[in-house]
C-alpha atoms as a PDB file:
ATOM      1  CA  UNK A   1      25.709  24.368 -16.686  1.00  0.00           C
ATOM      2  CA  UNK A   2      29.145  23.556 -14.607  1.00  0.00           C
ATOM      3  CA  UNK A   3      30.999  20.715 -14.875  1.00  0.00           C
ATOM      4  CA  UNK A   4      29.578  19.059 -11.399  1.00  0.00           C
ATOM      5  CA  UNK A   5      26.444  19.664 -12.147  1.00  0.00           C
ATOM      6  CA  UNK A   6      26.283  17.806 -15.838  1.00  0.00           C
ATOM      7  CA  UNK A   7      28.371  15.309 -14.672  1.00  0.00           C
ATOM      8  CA  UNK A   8      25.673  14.491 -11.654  1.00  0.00           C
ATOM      9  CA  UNK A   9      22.648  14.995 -14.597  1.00  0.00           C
ATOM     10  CA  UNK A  10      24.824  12.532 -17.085  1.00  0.00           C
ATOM     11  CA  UNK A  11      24.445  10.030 -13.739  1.00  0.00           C
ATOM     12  CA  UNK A  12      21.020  10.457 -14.183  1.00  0.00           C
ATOM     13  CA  UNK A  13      19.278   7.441 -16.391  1.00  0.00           C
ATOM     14  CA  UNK A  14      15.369   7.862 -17.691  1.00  0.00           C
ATOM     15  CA  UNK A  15      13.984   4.876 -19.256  1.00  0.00           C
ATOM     16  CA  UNK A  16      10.692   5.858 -21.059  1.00  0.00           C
ATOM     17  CA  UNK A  17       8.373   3.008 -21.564  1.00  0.00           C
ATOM     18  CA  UNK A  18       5.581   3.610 -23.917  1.00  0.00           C
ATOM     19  CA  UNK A  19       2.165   1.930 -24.397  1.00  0.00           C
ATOM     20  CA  UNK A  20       0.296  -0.307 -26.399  1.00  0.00           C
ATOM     21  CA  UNK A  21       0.030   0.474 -30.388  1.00  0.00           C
ATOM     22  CA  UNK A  22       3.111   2.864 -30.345  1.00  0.00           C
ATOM     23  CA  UNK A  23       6.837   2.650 -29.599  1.00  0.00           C
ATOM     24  CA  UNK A  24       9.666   4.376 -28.636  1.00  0.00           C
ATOM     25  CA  UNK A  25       9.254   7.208 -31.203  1.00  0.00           C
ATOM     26  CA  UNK A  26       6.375   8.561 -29.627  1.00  0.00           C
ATOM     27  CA  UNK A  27       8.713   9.942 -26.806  1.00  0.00           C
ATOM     28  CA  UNK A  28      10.417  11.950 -29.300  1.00  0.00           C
ATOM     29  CA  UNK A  29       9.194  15.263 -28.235  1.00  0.00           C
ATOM     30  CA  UNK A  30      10.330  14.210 -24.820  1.00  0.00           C
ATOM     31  CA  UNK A  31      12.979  12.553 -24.782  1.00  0.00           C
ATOM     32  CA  UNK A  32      15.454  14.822 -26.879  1.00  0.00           C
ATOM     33  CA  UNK A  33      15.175  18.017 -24.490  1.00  0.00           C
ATOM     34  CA  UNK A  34      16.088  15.360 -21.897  1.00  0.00           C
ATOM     35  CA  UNK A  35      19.242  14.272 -23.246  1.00  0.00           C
ATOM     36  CA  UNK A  36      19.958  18.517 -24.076  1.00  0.00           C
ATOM     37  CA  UNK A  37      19.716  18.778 -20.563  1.00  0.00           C
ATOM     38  CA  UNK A  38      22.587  16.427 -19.851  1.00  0.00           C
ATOM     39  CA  UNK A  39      20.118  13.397 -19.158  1.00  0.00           C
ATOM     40  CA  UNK A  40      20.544  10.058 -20.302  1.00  0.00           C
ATOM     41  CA  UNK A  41      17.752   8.476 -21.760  1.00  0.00           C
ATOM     42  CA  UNK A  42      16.428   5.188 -22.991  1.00  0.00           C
ATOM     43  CA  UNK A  43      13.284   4.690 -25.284  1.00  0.00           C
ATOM     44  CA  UNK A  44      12.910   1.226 -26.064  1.00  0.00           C
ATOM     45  CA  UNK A  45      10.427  -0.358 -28.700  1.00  0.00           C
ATOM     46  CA  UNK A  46       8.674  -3.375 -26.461  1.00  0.00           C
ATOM     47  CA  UNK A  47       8.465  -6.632 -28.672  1.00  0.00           C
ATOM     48  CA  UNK A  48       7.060  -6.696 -31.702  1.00  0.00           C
ATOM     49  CA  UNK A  49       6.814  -2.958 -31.411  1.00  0.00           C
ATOM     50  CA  UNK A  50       7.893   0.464 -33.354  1.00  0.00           C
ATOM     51  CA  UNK A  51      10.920  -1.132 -35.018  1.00  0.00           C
ATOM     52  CA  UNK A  52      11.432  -4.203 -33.398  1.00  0.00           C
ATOM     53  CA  UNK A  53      11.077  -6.900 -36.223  1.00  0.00           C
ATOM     54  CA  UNK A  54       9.104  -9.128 -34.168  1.00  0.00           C
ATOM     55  CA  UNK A  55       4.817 -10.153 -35.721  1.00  0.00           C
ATOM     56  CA  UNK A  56       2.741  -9.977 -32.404  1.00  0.00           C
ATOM     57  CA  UNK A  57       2.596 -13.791 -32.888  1.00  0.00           C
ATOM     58  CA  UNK A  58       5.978 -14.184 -31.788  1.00  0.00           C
ATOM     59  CA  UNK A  59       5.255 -12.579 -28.935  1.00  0.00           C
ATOM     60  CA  UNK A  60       3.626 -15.250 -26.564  1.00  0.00           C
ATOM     61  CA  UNK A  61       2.890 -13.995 -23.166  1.00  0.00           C
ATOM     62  CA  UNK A  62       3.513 -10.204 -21.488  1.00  0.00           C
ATOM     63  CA  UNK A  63       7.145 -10.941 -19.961  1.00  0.00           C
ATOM     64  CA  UNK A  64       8.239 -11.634 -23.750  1.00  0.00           C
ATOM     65  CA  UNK A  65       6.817  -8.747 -24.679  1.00  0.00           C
ATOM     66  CA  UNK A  66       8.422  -6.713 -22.222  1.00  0.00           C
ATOM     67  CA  UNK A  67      12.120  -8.486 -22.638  1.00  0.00           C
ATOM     68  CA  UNK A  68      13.816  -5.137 -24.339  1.00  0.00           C
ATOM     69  CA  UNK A  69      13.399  -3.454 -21.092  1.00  0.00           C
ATOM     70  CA  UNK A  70      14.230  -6.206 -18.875  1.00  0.00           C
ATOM     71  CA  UNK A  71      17.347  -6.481 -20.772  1.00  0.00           C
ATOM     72  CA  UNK A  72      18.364  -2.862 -20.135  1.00  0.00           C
ATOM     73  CA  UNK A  73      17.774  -2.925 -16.270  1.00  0.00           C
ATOM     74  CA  UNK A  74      19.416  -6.283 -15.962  1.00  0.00           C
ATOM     75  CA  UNK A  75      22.202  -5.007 -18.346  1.00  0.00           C
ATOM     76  CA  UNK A  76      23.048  -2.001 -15.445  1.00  0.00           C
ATOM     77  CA  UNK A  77      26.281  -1.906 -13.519  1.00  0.00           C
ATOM     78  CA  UNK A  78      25.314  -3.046  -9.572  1.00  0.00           C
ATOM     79  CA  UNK A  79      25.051   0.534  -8.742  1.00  0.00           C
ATOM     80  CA  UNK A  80      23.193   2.406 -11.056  1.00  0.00           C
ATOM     81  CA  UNK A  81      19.311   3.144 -10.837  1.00  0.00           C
ATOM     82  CA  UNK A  82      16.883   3.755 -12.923  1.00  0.00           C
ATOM     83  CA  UNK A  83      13.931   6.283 -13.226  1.00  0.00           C
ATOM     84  CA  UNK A  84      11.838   4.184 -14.637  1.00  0.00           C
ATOM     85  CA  UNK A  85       8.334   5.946 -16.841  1.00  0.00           C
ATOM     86  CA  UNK A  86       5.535   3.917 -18.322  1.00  0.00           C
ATOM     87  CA  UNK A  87       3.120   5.499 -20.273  1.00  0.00           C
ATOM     88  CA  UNK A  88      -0.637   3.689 -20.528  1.00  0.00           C
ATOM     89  CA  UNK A  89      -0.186   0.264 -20.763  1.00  0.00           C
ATOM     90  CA  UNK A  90       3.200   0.644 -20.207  1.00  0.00           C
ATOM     91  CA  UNK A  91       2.796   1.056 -16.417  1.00  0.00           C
ATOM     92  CA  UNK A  92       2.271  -2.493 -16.597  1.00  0.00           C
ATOM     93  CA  UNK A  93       5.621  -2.973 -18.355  1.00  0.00           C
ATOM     94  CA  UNK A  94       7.078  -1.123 -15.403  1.00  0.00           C
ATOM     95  CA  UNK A  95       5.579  -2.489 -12.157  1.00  0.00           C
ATOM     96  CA  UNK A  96       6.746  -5.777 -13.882  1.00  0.00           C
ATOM     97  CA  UNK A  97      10.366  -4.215 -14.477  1.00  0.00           C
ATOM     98  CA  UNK A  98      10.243  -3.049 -10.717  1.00  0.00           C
ATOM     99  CA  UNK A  99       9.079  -6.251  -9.431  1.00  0.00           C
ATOM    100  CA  UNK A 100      12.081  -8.146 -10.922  1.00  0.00           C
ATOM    101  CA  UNK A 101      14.787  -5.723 -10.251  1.00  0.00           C
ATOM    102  CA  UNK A 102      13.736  -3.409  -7.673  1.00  0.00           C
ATOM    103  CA  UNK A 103      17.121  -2.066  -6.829  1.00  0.00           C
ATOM    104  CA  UNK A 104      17.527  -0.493  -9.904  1.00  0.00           C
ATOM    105  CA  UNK A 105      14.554   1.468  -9.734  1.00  0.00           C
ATOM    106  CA  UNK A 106      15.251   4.498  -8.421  1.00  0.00           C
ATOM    107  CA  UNK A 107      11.490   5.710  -8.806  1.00  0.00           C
ATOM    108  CA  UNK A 108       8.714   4.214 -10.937  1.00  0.00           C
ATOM    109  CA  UNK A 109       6.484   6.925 -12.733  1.00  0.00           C
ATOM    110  CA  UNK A 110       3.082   6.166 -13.690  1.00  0.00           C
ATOM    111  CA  UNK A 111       1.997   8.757 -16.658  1.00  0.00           C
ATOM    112  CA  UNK A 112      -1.729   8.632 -16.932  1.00  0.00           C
ATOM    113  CA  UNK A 113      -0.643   4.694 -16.740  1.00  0.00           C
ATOM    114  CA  UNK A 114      -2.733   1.533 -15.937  1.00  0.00           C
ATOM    115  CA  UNK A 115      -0.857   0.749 -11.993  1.00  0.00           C
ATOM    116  CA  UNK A 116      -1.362  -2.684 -10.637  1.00  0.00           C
ATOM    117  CA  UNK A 117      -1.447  -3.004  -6.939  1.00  0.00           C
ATOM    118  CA  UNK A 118       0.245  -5.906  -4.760  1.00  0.00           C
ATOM    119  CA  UNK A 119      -3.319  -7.477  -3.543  1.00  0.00           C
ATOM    120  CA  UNK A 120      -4.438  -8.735  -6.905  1.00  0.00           C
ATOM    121  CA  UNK A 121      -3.040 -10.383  -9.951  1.00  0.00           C
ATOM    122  CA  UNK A 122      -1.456  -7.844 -12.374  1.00  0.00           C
ATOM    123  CA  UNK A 123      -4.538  -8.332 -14.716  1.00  0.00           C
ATOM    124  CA  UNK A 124      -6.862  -6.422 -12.446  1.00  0.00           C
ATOM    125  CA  UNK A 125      -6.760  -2.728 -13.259  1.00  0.00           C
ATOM    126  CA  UNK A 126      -7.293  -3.845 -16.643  1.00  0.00           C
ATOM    127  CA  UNK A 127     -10.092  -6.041 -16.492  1.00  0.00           C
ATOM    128  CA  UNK A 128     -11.653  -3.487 -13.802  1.00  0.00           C
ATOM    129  CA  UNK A 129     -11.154  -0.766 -16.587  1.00  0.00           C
ATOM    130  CA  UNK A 130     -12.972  -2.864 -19.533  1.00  0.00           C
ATOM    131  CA  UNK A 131     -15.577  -4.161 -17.603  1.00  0.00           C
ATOM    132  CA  UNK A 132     -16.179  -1.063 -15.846  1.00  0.00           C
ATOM    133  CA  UNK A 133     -16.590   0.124 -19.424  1.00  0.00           C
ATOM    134  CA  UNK A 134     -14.396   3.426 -18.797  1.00  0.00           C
ATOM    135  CA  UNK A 135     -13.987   3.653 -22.139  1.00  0.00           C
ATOM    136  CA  UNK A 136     -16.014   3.528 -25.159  1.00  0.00           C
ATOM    137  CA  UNK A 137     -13.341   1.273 -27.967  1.00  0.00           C
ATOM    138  CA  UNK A 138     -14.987   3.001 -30.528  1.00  0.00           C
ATOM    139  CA  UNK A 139     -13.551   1.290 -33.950  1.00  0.00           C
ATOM    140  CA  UNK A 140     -10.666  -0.530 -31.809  1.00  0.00           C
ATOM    141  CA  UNK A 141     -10.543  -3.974 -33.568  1.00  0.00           C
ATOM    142  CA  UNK A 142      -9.725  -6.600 -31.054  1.00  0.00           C
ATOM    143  CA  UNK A 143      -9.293 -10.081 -32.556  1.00  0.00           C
ATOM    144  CA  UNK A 144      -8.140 -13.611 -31.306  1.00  0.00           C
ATOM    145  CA  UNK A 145      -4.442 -14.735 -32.952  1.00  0.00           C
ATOM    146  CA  UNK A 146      -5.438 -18.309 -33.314  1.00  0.00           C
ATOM    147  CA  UNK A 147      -8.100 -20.830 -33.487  1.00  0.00           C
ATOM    148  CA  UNK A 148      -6.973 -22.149 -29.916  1.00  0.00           C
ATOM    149  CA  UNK A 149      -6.783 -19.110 -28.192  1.00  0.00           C
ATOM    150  CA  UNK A 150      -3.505 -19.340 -27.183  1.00  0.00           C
ATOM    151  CA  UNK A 151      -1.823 -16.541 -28.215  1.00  0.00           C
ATOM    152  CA  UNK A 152      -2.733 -12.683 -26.619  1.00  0.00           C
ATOM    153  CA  UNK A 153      -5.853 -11.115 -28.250  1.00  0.00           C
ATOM    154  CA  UNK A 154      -4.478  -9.007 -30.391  1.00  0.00           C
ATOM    155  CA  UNK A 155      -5.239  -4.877 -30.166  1.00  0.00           C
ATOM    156  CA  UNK A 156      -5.654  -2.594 -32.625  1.00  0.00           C
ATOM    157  CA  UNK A 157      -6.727   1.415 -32.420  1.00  0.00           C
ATOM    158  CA  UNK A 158      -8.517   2.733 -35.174  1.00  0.00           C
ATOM    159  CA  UNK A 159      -8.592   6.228 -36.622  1.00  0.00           C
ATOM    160  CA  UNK A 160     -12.112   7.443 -35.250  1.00  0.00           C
ATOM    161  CA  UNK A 161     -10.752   6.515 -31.096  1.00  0.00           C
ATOM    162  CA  UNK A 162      -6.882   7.715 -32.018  1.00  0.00           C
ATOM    163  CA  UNK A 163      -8.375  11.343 -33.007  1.00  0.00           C
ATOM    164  CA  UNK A 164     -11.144  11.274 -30.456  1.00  0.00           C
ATOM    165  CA  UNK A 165      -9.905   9.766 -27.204  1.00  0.00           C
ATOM    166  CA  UNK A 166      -5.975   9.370 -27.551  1.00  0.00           C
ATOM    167  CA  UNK A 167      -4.649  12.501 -30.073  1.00  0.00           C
ATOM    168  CA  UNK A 168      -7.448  15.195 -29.133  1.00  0.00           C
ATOM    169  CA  UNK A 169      -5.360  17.867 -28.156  1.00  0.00           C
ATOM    170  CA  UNK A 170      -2.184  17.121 -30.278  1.00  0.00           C
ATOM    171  CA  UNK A 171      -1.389  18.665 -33.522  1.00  0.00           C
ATOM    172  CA  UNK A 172      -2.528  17.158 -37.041  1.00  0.00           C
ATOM    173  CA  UNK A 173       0.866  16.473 -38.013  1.00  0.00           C
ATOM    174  CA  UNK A 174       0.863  14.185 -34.737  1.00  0.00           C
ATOM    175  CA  UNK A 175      -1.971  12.949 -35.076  1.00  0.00           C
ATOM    176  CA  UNK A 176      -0.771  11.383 -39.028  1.00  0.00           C
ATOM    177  CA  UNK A 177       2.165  10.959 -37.362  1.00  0.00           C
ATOM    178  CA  UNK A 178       0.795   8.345 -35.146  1.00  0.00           C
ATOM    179  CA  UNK A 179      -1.679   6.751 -37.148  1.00  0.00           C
ATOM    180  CA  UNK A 180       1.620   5.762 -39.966  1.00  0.00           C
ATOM    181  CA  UNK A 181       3.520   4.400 -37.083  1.00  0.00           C
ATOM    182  CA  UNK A 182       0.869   2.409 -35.245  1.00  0.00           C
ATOM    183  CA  UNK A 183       1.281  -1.288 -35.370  1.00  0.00           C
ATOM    184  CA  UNK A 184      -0.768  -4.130 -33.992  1.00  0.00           C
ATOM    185  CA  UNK A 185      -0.336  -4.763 -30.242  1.00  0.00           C
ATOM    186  CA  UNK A 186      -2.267  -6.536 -27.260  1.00  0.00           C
ATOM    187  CA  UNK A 187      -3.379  -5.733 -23.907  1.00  0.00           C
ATOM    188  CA  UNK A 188      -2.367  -8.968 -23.299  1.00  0.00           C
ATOM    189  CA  UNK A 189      -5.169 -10.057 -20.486  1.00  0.00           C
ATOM    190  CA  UNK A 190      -5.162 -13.525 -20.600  1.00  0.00           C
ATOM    191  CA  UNK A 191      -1.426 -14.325 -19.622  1.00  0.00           C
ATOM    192  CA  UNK A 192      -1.666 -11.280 -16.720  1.00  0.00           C
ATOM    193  CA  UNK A 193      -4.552 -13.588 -15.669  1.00  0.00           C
ATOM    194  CA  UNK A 194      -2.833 -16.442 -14.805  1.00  0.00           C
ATOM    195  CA  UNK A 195       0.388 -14.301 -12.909  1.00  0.00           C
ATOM    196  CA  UNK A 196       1.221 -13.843  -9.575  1.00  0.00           C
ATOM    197  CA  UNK A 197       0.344 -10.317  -7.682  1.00  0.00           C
ATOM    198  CA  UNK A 198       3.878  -8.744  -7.776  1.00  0.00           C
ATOM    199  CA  UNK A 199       5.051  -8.740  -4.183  1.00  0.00           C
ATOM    200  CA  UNK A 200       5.307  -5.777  -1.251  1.00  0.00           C
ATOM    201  CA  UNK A 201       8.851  -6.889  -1.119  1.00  0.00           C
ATOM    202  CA  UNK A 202       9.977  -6.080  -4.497  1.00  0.00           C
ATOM    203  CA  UNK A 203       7.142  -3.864  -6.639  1.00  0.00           C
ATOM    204  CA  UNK A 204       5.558  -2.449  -3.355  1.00  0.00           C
ATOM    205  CA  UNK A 205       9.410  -0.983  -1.763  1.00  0.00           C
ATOM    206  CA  UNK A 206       9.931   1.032  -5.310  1.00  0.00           C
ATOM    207  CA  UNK A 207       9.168   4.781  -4.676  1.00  0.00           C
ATOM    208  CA  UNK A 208       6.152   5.344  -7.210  1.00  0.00           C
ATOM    209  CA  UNK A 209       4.813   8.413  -8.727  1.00  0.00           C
ATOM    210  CA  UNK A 210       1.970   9.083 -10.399  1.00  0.00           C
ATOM    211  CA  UNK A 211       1.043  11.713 -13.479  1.00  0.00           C
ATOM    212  CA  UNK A 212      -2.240  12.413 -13.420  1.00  0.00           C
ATOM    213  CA  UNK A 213      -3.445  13.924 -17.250  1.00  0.00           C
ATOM    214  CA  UNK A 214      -6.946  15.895 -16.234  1.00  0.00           C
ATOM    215  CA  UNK A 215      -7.583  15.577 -20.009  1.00  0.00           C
ATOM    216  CA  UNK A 216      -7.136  12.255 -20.666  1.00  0.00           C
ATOM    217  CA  UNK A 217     -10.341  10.801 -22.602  1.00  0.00           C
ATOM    218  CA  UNK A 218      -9.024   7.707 -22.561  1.00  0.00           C
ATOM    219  CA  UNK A 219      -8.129   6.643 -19.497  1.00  0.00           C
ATOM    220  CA  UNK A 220      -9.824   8.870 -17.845  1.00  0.00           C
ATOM    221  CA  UNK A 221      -8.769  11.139 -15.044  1.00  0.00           C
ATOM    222  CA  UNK A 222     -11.509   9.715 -12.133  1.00  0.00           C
ATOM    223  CA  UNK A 223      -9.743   6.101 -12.996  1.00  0.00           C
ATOM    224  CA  UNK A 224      -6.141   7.138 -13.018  1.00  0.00           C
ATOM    225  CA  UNK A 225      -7.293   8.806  -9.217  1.00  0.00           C
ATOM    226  CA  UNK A 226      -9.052   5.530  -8.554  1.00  0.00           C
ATOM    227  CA  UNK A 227      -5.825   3.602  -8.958  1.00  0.00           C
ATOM    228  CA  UNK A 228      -3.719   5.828  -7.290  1.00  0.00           C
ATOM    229  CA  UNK A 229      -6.326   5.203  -4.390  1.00  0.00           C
ATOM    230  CA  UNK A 230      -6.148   1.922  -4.861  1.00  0.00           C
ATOM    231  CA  UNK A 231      -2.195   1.571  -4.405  1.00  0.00           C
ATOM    232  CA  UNK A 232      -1.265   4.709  -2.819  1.00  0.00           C
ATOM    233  CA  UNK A 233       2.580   6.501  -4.468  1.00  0.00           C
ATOM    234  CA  UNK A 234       4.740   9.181  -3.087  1.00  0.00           C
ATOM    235  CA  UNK A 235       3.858  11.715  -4.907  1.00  0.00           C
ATOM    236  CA  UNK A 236       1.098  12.833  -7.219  1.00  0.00           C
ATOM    237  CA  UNK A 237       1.177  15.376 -10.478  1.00  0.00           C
ATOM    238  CA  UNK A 238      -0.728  16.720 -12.565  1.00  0.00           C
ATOM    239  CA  UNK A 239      -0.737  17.972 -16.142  1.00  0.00           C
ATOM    240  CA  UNK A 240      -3.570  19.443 -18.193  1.00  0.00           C
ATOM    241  CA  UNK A 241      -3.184  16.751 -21.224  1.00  0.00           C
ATOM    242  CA  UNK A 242      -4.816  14.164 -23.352  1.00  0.00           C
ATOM    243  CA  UNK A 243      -3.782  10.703 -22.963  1.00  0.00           C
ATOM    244  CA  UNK A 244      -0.610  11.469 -25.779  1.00  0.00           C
ATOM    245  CA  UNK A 245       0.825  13.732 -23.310  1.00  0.00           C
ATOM    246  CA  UNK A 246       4.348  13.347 -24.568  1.00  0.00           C
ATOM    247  CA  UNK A 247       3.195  14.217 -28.342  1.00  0.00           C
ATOM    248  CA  UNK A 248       0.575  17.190 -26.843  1.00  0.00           C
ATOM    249  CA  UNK A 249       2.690  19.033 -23.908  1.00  0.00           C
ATOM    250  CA  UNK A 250       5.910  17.619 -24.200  1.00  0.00           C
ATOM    251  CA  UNK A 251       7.191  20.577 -22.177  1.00  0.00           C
ATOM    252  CA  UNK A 252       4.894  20.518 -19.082  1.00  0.00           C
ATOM    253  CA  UNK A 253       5.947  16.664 -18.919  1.00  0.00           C
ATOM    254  CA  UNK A 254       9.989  17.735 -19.178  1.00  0.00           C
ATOM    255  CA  UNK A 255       9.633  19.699 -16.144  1.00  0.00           C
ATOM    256  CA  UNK A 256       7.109  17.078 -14.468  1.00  0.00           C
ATOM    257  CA  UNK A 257      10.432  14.776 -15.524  1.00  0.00           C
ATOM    258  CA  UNK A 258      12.966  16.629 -14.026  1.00  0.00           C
ATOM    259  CA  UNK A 259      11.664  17.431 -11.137  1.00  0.00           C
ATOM    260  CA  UNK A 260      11.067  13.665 -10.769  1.00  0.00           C
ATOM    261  CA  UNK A 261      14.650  12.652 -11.504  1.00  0.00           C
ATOM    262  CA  UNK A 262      16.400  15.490  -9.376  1.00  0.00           C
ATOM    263  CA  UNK A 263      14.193  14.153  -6.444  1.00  0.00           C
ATOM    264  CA  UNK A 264      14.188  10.392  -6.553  1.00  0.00           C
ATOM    265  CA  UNK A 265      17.665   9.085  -8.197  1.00  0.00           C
END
C-alpha cells in the first residue's frame, strides 16, 4: 500500500459494538485484519461486559450500559467520524450513539442487528420480536434483579440456544470459546420502555446500513428484512452466516466492512 493511501485508511475509524452476553473479544476475528489493513478500530466491552468490572446490578438503565461507547464518540476531535457497527442487540447501542452525536457518525451499520425506527419508542423492535415469538429462548434464563423490579431483567444464554441458534455454523473451538467468556447481560426492555423515539433530526439523518445474515437462527433473516422495511437504510448486504457472523465468516464480513468504510467515511 502507498503512503496516501494508508494514511487516508489510518483516517478511517471502525467502532465495533457487540451484543448482549459477549464483549469486545468476540470481534477478534474481525477486528485484527482491520487494523492489518491500516484501519483503526475500536471494540469496546459495554458495561458490565467482557472485562469491564462492572455486576449487571450496577448497571441501572440502557444509557449506563452503553456509557463506554458514548465516551469514545464524545471523546473525538470536532472533525472526525465514525463508522459506527452494532452487532444484535448492539444496534440498539448504536441508534442510541447516533441519536446523541450524529455528526460523528459517518455511517451506522446494522449486522443482523435489532434497528429501532424514529416512529416508536426504542423498545419496539424488541418487544415486537419476543412477542412475535421469533425465537424459541430455549434454556435462556431470564430473571428479575430485585424484589422491586427496578433494576433490568437480567439475560442469560444457555448452552443448548448458544450451539443451536447463535454458534451453529462456527467452529467448536468458538463455540467453547464463547460459552467461557459469556457473562450475564439484559435486553434491558423496561427502561427502553419508558424512552423517547430517537428523533428524524439526529438518528434518522445518519446514513444506515444494514447486514443481512440469511443464516441467522436467531434473529432470523424474514425479521432483520422486516426491520429494514420498517425503517428503510442506504444500502443493504448480505452474508451467508449464523447470527456469530464475526466468529463464523469473519472474512466475508471484512470485505462487507471495507467496502462500507471506503464508501461512507
Amino acid at each position: 500500500m502507498d503512503a496516501p493511501a494508508a494514511a487516508a485508511k489510518a483516517c478511517k475509524h471502525i467502532v465495533l459494538v457487540h451484543g448482549a452476553c459477549v464483549g469486545g473479544w468476540s470481534w477478534f476475528k474481525v477486528a485484527t485484519p482491520l487494523r492489518a489493513a491500516g484501519y483503526r478500530v475500536d471494540t469496546p466491552d459495554l458495561a458490565a461486559s467482557g472485562v469491564d468490572p462492572r455486576p449487571l446490578r450496577e448497571v441501572a438503565t440502557f444509557r449506563n450500559y452503553t456509557a463506554p461507547l458514548l465516551d469514545i464518540l464524545a471523546s473525538l476531535p470536532p472533525e472526525e467520524r465514525v463508522v459506527l457497527v452494532g452487532h444484535s442487540l448492539g444496534g440498539v447501542n448504536v441508534a442510541l450513539a447516533a441519536e446523541m452525536f450524529p455528526d460523528k457518525v459517518a455511517a451506522a451499520v446494522f449486522l443482523c442487528a435489532f434497528m429501532p425506527d424514529c416512529a416508536a419508542r426504542p423498545s419496539h423492535v424488541l418487544e415486537k420480536f419476543v412477542e412475535g415469538g421469533w425465537l424459541d429462548w430455549m434454556d435462556t434464563e431470564m430473571k428479575p434483579q430485585d424484589a422491586e423490579g427496578k433494576l433490568p431483567t437480567s439475560m442469560m444464554f444457555g448452552p443448548r440456544i448458544t450451539r443451536e441458534k447463535l454458534f451453529q455454523l462456527c467452529s467448536p473451538e468458538d463455540l467453547t470459546l464463547g460459552r467461557s467468556l459469556m457473562r450475564v447481560s439484559s435486553m434491558f426492555v423496561e427502561d427502553l420502555q419508558v424512552q423517547q423515539p430517537y428523533s428524524n433530526a439526529r438518528y434518522g439523518s445518519v446514513r444506515k446500513v444494514y447486514i443481512v445474515c440469511t443464516e441467522d437462527y436467531c434473529i432470523v433473516e424474514r425479521f432483520q428484512r422486516w426491520m429494514v422495511s420498517n425503517n428503510p437504510v442506504e444500502e443493504v448486504k448480505e452474508i451467508a452466516a449464523d447470527h456469530m457472523v464475526m466468529l463464523s465468516r469473519p472474512k466475508e464480513l471484512v470485505k462487507c466492512l471495507v467496502e462500507i468504510a471506503d464508501k461512507y467515511a
